[in-house]
Protein backbone atom coordinates (compact mmCIF):
# COMPACT_ATOMS: atom_id res chain seq x y z
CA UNK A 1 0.78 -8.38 12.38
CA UNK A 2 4.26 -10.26 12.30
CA UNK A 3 6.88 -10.32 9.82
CA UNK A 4 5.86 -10.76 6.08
CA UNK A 5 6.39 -14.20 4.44
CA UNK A 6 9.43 -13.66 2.47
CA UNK A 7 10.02 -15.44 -0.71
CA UNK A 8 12.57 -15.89 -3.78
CA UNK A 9 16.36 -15.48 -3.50
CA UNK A 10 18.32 -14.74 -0.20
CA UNK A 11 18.81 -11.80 0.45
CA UNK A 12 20.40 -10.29 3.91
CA UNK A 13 17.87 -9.43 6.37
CA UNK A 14 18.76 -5.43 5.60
CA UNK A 15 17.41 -5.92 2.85
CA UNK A 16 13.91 -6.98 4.07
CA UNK A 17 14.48 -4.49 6.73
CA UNK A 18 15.10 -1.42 4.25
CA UNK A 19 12.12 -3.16 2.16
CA UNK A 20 9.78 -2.80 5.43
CA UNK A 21 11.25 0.80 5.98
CA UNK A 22 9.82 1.31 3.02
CA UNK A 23 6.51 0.56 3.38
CA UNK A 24 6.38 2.22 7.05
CA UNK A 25 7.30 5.48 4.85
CA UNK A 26 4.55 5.45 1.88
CA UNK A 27 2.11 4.55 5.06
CA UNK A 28 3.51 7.60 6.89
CA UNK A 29 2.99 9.89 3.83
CA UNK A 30 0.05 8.86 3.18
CA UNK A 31 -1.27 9.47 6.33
CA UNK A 32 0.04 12.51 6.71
CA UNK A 33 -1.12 13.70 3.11
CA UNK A 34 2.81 14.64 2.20
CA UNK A 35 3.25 14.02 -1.64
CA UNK A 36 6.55 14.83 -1.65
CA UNK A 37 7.20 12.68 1.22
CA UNK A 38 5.84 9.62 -0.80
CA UNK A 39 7.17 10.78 -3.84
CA UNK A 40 10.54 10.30 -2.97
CA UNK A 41 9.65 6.57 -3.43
CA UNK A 42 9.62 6.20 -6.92
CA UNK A 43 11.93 5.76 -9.67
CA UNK A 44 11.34 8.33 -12.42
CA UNK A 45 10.10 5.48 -14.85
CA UNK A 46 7.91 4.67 -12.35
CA UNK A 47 4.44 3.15 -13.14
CA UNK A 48 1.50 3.49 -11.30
CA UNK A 49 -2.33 1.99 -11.64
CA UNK A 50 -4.69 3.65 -8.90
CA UNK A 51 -7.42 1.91 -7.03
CA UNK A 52 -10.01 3.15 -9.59
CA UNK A 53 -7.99 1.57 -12.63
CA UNK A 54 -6.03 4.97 -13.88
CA UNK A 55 -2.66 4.10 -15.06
CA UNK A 56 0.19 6.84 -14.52
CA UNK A 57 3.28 6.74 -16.05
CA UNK A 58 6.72 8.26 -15.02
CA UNK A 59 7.01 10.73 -11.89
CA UNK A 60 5.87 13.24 -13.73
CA UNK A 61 2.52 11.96 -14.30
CA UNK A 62 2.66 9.93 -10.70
CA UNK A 63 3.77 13.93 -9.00
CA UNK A 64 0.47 15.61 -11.11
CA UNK A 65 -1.94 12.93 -9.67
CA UNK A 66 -0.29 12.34 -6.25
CA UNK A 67 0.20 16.91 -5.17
CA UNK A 68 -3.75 16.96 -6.42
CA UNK A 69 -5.84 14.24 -4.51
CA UNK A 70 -3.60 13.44 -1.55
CA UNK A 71 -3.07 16.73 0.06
CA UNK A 72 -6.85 17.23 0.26
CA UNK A 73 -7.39 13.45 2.13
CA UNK A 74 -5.54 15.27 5.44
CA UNK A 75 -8.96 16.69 6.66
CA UNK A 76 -10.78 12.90 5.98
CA UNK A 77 -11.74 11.17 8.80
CA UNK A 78 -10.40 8.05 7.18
CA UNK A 79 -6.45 6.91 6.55
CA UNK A 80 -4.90 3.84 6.07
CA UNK A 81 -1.95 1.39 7.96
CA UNK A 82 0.40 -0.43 5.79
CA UNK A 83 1.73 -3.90 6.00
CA UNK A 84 3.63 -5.44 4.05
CA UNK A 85 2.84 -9.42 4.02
CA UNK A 86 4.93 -10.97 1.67
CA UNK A 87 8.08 -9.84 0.34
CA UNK A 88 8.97 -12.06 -3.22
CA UNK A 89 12.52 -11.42 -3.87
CA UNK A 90 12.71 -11.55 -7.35
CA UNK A 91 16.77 -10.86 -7.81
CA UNK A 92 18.69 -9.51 -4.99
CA UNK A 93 17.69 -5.82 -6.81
CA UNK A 94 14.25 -6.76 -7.38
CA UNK A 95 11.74 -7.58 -5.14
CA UNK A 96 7.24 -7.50 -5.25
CA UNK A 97 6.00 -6.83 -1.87
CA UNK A 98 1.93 -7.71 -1.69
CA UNK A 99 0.68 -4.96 1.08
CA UNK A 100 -2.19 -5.21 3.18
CA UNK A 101 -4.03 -1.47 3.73
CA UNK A 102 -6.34 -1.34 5.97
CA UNK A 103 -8.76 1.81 6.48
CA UNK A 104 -7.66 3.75 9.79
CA UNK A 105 -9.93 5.92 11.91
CA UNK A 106 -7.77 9.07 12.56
CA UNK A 107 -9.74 9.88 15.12
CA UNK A 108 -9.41 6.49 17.97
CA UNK A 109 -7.52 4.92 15.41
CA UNK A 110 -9.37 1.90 14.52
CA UNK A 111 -9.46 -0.32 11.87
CA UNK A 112 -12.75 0.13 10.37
CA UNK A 113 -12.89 -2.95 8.15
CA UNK A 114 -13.12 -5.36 11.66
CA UNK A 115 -16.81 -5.05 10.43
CA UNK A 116 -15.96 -7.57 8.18
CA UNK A 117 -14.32 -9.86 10.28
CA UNK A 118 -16.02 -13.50 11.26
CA UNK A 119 -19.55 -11.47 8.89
CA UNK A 120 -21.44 -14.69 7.31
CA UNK A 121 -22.12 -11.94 4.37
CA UNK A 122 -19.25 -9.45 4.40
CA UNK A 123 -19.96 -8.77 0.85
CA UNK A 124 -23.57 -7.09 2.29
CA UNK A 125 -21.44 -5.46 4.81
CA UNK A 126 -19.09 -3.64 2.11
CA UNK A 127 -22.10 -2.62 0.31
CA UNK A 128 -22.94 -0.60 3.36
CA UNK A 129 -20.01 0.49 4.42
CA UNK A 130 -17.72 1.10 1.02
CA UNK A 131 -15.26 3.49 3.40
CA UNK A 132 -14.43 0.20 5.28
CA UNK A 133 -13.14 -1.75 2.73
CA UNK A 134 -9.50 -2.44 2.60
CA UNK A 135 -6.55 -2.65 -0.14
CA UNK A 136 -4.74 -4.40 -1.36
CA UNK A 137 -1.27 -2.91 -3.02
CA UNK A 138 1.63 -4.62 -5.10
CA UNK A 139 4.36 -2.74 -5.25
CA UNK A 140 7.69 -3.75 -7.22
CA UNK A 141 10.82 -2.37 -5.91
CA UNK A 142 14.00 -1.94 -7.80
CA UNK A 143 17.12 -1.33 -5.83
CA UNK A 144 19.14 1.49 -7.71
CA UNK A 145 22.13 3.33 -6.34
CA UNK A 146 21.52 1.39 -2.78
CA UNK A 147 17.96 2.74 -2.60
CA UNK A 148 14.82 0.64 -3.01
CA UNK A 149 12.51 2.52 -5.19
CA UNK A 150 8.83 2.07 -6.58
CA UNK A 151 9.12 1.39 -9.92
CA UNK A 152 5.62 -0.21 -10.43
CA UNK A 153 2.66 -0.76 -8.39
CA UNK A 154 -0.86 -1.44 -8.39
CA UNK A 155 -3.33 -0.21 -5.91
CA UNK A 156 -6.59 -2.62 -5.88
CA UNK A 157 -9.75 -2.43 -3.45
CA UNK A 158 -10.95 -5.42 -1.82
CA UNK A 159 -13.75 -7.25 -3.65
CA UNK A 160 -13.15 -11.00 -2.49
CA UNK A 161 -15.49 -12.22 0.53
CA UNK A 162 -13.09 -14.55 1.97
CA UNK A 163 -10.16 -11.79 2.08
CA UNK A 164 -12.79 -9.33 3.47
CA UNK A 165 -13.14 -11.53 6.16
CA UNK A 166 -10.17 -12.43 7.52
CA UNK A 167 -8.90 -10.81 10.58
């Protein structure tokens, strides 16, 4: 995938670079099962709403959650890439960044939702195959001290057809 559609106030491009950096690092955590490595991210006023709906609040709560279901994901045969695909620049310090996660054999590393791709009925496909389904992430970064930082986010599966679809 290209560069993200970038949005809102100018900003140098370091600043979409750092944003993208980022990303690349909650992706590598995550696929590495490394809480601390993608706890680092947040602010500690941080807020956090999982795929499933839980809300956590403050790095406290985000650190509980995070060191007891990620650690165990290193052994599943399913991870995830990270994209980020648009980048809204809110202030200069402030930016929402809608991410595209896609479910990621670890073993060939392929994408498992291209099931969905060009399916007349991807919706019957997802029924099937629930492990392919993709996410779809919206983190808002704050920019404290020089560092961009999560300080909200929510983590939502893919429901929609059409976006189940797309390539």
């Amino acid at each position: 995938m290209g560069q993200p559609q970038i949005t809102g106030v100018a900003v140098p491009q370091q600043e979409v670079e750092a944003v993208l950096d980022l990303v690349a690092a909650v992706e590598k955590a995550q696929q590495a099962a490394a809480p601390e490595d993608f706890l680092v991210h947040f602010r500690p006023d941080a807020i956090w709403t999982t795929g499933h709906g839980k809300l956590l609040t403050g790095l406290d709560e985000i650190a509980a959650f995070t060191r007891r279901v990620l650690p165990p994901t290193a052994d599943a045969p399913v991870t995830a890439s990270y994209t980020a695909e648009h980048i809204l620049f809110i202030r200069p310090d402030l930016a929402a960044v809608k991410v595209r996660q896609r479910p990621l054999s670890r073993e060939g590393g392929h994408h498992l939702d291209e099931i969905f791709h060009g399916h007349p009925d991807p919706a019957s496909v997802a029924q099937e195959h629930p492990e392919a389904r993709p996410g779809t992430p919206t983190y808002v970064l704050a920019k404290d001290a020089g560092t961009w930082r999560i300080a909200a986010a929510q983590n939502t599966t893919v429901q929609d057809p059409d976006t189940l679809a797309r390539p």
